[in-house]
PDB file of N, CA and C in Angstrom:
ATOM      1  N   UNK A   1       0.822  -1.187   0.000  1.00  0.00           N
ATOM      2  CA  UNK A   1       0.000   0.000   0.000  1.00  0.00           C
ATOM      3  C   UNK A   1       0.871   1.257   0.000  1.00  0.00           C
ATOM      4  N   UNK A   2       1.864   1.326   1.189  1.00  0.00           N
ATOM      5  CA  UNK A   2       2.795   2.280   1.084  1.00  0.00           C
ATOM      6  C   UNK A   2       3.194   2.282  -0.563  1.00  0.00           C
ATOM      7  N   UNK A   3       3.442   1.491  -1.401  1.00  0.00           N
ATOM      8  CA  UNK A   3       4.120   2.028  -2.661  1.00  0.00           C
ATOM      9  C   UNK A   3       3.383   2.817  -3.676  1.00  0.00           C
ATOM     10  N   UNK A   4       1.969   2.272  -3.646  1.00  0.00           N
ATOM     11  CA  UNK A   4       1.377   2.672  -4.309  1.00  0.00           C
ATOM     12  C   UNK A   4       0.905   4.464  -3.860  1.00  0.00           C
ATOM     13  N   UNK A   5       0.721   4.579  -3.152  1.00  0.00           N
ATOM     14  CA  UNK A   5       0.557   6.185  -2.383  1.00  0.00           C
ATOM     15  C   UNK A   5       1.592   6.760  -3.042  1.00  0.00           C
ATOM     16  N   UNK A   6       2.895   6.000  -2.860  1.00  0.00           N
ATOM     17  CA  UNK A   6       4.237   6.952  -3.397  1.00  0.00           C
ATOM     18  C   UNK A   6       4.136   7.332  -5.037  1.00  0.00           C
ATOM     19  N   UNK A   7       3.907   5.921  -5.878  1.00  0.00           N
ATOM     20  CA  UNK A   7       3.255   6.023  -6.909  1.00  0.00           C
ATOM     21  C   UNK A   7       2.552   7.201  -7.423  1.00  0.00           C
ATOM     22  N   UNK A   8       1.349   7.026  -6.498  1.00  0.00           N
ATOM     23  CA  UNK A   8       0.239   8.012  -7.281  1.00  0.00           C
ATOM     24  C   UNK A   8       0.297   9.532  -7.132  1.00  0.00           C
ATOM     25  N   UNK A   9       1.656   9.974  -5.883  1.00  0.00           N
ATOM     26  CA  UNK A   9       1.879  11.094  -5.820  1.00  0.00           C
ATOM     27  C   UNK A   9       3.389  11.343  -6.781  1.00  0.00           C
ATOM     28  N   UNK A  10       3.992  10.462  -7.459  1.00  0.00           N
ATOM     29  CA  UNK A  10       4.690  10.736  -8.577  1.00  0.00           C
ATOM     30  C   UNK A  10       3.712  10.720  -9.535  1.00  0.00           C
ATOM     31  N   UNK A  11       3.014  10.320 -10.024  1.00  0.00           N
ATOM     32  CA  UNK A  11       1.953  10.135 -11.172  1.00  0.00           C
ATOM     33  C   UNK A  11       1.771  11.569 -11.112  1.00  0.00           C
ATOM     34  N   UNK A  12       1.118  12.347  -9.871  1.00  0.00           N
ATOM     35  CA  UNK A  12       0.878  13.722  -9.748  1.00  0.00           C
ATOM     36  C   UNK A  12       1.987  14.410 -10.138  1.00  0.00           C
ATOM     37  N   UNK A  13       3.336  14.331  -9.411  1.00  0.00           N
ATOM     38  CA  UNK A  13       4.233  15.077 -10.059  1.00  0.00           C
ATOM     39  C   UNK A  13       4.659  14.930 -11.385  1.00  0.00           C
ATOM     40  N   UNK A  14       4.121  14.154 -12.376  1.00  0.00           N
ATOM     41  CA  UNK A  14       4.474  13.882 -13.418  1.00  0.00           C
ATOM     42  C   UNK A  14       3.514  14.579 -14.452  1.00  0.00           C
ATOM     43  N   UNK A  15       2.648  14.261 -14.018  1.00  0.00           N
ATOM     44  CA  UNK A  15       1.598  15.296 -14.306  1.00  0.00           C
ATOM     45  C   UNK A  15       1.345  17.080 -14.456  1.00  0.00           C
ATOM     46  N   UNK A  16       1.926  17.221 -13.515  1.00  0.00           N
ATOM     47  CA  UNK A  16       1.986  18.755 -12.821  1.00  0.00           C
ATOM     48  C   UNK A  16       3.172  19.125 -14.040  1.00  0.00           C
ATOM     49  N   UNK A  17       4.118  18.350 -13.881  1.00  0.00           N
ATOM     50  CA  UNK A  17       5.516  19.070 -14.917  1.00  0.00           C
ATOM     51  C   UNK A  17       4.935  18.775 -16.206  1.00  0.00           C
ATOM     52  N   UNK A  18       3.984  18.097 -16.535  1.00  0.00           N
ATOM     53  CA  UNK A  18       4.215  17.816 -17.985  1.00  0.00           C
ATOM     54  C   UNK A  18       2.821  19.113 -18.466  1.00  0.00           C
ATOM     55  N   UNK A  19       2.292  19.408 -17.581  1.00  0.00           N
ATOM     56  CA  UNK A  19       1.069  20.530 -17.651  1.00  0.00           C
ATOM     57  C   UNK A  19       0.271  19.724 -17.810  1.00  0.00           C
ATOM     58  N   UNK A  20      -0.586  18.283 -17.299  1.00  0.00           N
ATOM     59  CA  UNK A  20      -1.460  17.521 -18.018  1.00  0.00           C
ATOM     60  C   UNK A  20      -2.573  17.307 -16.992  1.00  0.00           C
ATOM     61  N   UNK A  21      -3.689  17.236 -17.120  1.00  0.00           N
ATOM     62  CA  UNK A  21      -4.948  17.073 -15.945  1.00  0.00           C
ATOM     63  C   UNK A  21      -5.087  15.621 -16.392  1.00  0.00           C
ATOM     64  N   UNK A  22      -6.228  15.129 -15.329  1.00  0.00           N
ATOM     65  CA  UNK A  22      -6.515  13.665 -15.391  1.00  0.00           C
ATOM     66  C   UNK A  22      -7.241  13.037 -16.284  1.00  0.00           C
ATOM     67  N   UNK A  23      -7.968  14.139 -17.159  1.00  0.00           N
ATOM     68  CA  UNK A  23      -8.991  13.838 -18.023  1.00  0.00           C
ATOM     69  C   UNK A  23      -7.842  14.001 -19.774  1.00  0.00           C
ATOM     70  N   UNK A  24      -6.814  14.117 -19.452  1.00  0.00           N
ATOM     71  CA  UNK A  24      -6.105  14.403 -20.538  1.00  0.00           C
ATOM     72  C   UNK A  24      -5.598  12.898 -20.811  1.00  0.00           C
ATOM     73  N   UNK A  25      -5.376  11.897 -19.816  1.00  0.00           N
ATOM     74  CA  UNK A  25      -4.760  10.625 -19.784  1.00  0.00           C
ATOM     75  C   UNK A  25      -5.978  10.132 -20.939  1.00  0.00           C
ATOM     76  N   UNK A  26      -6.616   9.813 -20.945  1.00  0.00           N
ATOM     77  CA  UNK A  26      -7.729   9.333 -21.630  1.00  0.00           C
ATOM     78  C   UNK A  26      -7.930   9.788 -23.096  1.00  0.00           C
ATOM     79  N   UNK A  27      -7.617  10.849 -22.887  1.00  0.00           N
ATOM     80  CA  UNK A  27      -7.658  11.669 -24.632  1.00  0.00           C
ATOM     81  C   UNK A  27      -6.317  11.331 -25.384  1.00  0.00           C
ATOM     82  N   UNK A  28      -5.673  11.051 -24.631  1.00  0.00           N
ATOM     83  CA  UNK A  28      -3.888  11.038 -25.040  1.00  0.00           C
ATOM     84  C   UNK A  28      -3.907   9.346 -25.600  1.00  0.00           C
ATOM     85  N   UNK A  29      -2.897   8.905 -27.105  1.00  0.00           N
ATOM     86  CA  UNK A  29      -3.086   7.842 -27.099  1.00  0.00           C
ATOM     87  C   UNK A  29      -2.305   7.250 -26.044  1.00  0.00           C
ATOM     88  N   UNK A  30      -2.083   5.701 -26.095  1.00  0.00           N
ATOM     89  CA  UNK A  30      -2.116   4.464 -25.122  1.00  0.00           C
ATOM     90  C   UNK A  30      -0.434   4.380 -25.248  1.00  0.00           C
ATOM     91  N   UNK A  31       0.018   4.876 -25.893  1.00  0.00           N
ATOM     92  CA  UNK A  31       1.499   4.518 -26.135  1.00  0.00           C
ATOM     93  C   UNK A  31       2.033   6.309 -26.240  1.00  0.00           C
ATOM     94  N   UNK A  32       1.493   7.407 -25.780  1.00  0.00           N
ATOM     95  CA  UNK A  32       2.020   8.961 -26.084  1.00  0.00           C
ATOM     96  C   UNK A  32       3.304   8.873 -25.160  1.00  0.00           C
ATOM     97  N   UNK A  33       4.426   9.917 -25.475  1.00  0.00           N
ATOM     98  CA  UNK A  33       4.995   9.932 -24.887  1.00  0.00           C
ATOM     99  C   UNK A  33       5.280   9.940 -23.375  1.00  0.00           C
ATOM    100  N   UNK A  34       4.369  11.322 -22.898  1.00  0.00           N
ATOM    101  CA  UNK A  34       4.419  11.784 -21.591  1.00  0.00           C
ATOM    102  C   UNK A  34       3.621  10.924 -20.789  1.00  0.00           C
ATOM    103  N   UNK A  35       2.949   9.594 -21.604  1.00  0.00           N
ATOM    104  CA  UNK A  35       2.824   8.684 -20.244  1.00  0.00           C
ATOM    105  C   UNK A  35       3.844   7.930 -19.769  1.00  0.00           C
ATOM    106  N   UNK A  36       4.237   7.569 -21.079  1.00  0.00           N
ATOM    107  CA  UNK A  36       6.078   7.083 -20.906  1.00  0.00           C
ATOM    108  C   UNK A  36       6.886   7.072 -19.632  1.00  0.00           C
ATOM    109  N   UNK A  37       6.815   8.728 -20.139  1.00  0.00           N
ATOM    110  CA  UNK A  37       7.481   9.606 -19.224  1.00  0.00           C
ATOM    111  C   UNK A  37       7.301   9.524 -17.427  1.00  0.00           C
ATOM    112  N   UNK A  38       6.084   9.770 -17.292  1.00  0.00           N
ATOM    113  CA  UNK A  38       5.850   8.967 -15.928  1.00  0.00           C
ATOM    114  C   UNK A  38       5.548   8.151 -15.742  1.00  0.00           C
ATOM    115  N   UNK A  39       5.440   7.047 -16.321  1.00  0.00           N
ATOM    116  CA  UNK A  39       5.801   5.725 -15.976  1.00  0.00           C
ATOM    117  C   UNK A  39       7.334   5.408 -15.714  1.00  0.00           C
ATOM    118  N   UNK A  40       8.201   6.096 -16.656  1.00  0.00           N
ATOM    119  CA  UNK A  40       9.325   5.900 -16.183  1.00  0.00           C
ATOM    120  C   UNK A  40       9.815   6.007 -14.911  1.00  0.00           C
ATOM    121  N   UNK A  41       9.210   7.832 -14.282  1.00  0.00           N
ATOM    122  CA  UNK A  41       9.358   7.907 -13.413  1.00  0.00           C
ATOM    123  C   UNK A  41       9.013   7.421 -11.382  1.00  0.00           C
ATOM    124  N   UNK A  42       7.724   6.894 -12.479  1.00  0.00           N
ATOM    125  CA  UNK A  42       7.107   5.942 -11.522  1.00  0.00           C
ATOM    126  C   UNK A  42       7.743   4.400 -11.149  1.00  0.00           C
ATOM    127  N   UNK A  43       8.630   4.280 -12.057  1.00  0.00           N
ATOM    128  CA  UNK A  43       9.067   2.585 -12.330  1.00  0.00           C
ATOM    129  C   UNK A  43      10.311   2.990 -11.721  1.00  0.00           C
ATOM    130  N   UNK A  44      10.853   3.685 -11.759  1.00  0.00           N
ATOM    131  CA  UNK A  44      12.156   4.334 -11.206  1.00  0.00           C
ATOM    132  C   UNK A  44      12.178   4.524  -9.478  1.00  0.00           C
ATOM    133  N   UNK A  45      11.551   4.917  -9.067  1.00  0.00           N
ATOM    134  CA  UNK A  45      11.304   5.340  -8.051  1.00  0.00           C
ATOM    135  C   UNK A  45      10.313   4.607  -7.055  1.00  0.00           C
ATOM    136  N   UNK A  46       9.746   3.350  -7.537  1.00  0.00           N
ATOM    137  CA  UNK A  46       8.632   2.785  -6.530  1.00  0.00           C
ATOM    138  C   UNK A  46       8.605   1.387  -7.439  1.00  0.00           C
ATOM    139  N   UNK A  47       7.642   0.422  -6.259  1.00  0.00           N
ATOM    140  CA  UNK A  47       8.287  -0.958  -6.777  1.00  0.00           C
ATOM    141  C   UNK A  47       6.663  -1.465  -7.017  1.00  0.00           C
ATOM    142  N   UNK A  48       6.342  -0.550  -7.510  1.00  0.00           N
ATOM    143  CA  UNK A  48       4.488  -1.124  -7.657  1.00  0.00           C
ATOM    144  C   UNK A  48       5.490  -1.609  -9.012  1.00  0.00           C
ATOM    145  N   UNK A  49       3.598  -2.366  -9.518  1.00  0.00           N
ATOM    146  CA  UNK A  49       3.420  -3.477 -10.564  1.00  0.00           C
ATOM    147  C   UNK A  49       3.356  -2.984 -11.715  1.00  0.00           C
ATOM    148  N   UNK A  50       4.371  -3.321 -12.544  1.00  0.00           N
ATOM    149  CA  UNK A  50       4.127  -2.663 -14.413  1.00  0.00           C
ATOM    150  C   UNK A  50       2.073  -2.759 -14.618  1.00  0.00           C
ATOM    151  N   UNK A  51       1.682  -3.285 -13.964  1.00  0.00           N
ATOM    152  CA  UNK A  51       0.188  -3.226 -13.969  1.00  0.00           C
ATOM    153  C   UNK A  51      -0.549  -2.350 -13.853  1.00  0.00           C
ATOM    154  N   UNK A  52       0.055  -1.893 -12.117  1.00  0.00           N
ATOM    155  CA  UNK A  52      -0.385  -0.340 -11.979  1.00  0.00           C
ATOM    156  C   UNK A  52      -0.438   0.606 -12.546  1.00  0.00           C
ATOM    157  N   UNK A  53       1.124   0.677 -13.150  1.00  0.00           N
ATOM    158  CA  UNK A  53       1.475   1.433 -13.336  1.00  0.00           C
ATOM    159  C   UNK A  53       0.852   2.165 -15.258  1.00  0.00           C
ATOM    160  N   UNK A  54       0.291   0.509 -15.802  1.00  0.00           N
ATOM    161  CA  UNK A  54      -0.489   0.788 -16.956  1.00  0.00           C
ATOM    162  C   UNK A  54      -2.024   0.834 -16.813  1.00  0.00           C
ATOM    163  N   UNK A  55      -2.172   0.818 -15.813  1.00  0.00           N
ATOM    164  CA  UNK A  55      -3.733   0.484 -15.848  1.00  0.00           C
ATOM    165  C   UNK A  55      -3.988   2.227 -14.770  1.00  0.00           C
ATOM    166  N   UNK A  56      -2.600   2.923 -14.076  1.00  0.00           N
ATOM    167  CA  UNK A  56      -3.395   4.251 -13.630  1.00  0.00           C
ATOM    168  C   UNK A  56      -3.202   5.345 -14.556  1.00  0.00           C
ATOM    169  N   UNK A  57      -1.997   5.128 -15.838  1.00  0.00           N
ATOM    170  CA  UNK A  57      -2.098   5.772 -16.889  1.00  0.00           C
ATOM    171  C   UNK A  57      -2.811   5.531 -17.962  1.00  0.00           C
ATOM    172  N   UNK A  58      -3.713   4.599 -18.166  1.00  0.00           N
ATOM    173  CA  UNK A  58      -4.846   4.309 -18.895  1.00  0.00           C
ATOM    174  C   UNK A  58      -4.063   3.965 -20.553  1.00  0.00           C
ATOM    175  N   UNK A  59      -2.303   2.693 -20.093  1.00  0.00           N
ATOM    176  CA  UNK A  59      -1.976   2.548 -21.404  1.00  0.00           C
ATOM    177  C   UNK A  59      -2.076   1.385 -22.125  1.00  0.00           C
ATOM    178  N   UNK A  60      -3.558   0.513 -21.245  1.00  0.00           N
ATOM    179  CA  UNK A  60      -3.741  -0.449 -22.185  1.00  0.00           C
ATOM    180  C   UNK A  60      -3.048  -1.850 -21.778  1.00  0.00           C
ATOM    181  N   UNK A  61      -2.605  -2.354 -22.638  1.00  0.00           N
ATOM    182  CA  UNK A  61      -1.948  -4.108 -22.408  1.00  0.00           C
ATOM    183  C   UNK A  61      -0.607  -3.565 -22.273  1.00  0.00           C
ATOM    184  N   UNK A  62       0.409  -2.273 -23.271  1.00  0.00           N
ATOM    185  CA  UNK A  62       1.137  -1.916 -23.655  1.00  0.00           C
ATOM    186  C   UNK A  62       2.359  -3.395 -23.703  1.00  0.00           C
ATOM    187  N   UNK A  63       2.098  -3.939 -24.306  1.00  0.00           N
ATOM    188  CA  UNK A  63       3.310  -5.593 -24.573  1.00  0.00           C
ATOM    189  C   UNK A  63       4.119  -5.107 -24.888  1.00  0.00           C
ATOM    190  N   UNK A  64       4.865  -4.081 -25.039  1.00  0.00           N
ATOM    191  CA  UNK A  64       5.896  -3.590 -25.359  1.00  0.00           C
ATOM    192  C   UNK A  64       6.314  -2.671 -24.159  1.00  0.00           C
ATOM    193  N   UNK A  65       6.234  -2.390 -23.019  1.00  0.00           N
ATOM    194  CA  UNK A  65       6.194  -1.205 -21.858  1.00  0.00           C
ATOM    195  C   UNK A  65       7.812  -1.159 -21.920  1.00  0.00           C
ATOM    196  N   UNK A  66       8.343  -2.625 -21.231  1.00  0.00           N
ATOM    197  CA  UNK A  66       9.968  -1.947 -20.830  1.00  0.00           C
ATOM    198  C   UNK A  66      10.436  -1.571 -22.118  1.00  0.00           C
ATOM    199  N   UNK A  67      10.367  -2.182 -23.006  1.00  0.00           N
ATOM    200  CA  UNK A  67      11.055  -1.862 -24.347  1.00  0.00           C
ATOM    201  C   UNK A  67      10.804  -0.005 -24.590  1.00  0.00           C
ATOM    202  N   UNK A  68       9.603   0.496 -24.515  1.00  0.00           N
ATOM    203  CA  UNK A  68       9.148   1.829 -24.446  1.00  0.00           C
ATOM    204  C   UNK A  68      10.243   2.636 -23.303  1.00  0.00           C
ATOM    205  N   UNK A  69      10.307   1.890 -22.444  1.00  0.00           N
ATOM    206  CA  UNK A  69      10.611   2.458 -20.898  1.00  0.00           C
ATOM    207  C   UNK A  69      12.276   3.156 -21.347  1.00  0.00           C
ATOM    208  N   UNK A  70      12.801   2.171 -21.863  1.00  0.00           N
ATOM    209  CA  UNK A  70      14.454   2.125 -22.129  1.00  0.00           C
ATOM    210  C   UNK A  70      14.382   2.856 -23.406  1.00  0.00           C
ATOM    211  N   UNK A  71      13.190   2.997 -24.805  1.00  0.00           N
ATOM    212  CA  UNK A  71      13.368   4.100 -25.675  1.00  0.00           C
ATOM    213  C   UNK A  71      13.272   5.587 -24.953  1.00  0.00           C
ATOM    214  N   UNK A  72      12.919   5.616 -24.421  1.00  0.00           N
ATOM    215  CA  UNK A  72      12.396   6.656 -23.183  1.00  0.00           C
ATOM    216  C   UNK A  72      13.628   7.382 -23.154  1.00  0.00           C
ATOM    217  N   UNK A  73      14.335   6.240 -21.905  1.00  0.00           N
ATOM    218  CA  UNK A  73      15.649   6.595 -21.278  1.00  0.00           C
ATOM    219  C   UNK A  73      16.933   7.120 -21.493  1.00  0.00           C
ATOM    220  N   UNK A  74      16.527   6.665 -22.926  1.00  0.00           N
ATOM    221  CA  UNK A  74      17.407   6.955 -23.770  1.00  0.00           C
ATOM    222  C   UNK A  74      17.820   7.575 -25.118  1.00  0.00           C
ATOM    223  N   UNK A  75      16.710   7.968 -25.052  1.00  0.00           N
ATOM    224  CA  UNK A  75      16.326   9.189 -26.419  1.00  0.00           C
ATOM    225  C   UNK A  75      17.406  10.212 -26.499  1.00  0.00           C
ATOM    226  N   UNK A  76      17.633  10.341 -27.671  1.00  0.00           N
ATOM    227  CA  UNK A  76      18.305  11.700 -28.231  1.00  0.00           C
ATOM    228  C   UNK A  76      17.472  12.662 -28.380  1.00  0.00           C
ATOM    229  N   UNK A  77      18.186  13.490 -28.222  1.00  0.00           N
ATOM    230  CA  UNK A  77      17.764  15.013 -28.553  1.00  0.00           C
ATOM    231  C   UNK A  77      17.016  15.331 -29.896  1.00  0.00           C
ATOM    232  N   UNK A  78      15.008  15.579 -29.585  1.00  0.00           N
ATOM    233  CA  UNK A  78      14.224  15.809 -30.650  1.00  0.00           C
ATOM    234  C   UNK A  78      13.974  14.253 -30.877  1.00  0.00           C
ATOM    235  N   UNK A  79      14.260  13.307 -30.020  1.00  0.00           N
ATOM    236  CA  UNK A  79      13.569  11.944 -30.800  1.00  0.00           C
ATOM    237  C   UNK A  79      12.575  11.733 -29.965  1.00  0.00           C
ATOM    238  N   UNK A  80      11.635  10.326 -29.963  1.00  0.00           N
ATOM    239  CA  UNK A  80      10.389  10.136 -29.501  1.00  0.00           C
ATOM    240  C   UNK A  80      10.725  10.067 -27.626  1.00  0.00           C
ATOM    241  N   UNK A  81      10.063  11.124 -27.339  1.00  0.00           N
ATOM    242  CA  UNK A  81       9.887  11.027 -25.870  1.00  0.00           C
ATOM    243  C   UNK A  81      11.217  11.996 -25.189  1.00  0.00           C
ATOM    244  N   UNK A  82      11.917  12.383 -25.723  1.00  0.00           N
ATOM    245  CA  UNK A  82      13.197  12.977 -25.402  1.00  0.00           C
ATOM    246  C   UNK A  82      12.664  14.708 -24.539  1.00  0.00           C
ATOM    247  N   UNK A  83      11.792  14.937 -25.061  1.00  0.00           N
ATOM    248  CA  UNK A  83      11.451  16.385 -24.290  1.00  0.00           C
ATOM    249  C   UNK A  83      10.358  15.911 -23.077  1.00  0.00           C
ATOM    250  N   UNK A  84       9.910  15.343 -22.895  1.00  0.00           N
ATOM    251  CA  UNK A  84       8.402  14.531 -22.334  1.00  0.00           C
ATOM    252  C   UNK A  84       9.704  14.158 -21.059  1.00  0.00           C
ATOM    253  N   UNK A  85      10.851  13.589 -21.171  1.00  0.00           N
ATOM    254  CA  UNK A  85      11.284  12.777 -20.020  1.00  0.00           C
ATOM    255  C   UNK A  85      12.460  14.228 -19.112  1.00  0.00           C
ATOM    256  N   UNK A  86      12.578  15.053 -20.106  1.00  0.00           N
ATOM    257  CA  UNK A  86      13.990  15.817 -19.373  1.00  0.00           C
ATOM    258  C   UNK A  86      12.584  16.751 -18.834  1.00  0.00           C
ATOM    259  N   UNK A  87      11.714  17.652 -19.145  1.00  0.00           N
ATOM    260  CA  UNK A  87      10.463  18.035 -18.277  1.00  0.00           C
ATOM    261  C   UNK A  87      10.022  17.312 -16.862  1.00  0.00           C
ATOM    262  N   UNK A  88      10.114  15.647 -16.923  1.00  0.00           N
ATOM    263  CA  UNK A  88      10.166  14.935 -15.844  1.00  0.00           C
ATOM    264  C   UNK A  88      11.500  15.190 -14.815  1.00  0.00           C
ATOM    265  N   UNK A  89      12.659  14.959 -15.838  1.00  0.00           N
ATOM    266  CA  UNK A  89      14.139  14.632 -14.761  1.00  0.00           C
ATOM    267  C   UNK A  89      14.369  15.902 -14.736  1.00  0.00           C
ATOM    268  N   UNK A  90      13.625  17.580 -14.651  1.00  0.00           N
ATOM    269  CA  UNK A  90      13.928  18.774 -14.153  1.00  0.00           C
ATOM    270  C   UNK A  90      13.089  19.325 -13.435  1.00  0.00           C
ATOM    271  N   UNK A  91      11.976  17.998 -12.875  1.00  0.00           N
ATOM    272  CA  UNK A  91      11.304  18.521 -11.203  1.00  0.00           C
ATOM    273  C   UNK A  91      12.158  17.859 -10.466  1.00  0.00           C
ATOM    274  N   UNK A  92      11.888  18.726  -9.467  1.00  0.00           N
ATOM    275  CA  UNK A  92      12.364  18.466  -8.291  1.00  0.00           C
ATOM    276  C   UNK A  92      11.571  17.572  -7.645  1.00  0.00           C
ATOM    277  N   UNK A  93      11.792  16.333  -6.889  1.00  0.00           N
ATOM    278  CA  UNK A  93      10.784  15.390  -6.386  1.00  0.00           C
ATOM    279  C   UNK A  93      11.342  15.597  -4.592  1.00  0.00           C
ATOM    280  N   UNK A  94       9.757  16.916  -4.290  1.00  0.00           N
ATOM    281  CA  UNK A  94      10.426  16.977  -2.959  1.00  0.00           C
ATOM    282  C   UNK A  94       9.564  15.728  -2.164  1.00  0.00           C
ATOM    283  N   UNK A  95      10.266  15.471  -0.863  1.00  0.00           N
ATOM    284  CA  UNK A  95      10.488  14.505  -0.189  1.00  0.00           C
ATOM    285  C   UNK A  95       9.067  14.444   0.791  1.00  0.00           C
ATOM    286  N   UNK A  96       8.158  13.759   0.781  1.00  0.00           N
ATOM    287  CA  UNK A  96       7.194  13.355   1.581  1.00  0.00           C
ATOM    288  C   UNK A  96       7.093  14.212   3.086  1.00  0.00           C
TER     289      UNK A  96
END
């Protein structure tokens, strides 16, 4: 339970930096970047379930997630997800 709390208040901070409300997850496709993006940051930082973690960003089966996770991580400059994740890794994640 503790992880998931931690979770859903990174989900928020992921949110907050990327400028996105909750009703935007839903409009956004199943594979967009900036869910990526906090999922990454969510997978990074807390030991909930690749489950959760697709089923509170609304991305579907995503059979491809880590593979996404590590295009993510590793994007160049102007490629898929590359602005979506440095917006993430330039909040500050203050401390509970």
């Amino acid at each position: 339970m503790h992880a998931e709390a931690e979770a859903e208040r990174l989900v928020c901070l992921g949110m907050s930096a990327l400028n996105l409300e909750e009703d935007d997850l839903s409009r956004m496709i199943k594979s967009a970047p900036a869910k990526y993006a906090i999922a990454w940051l969510v997978r990074k930082h807390t030991s909930v379930r690749t489950r959760w973690i697709k089923d509170r960003l609304q991305m579907g089966s995503a059979t491809n997630f880590s593979d996404y996770l590590l295009r993510i991580e590793t994007a160049r400059k102007s490629a898929w997800g590359h602005a979506e994740l440095c917006r993430i890794k330039g909040t500050k994640l203050p401390r509970r």
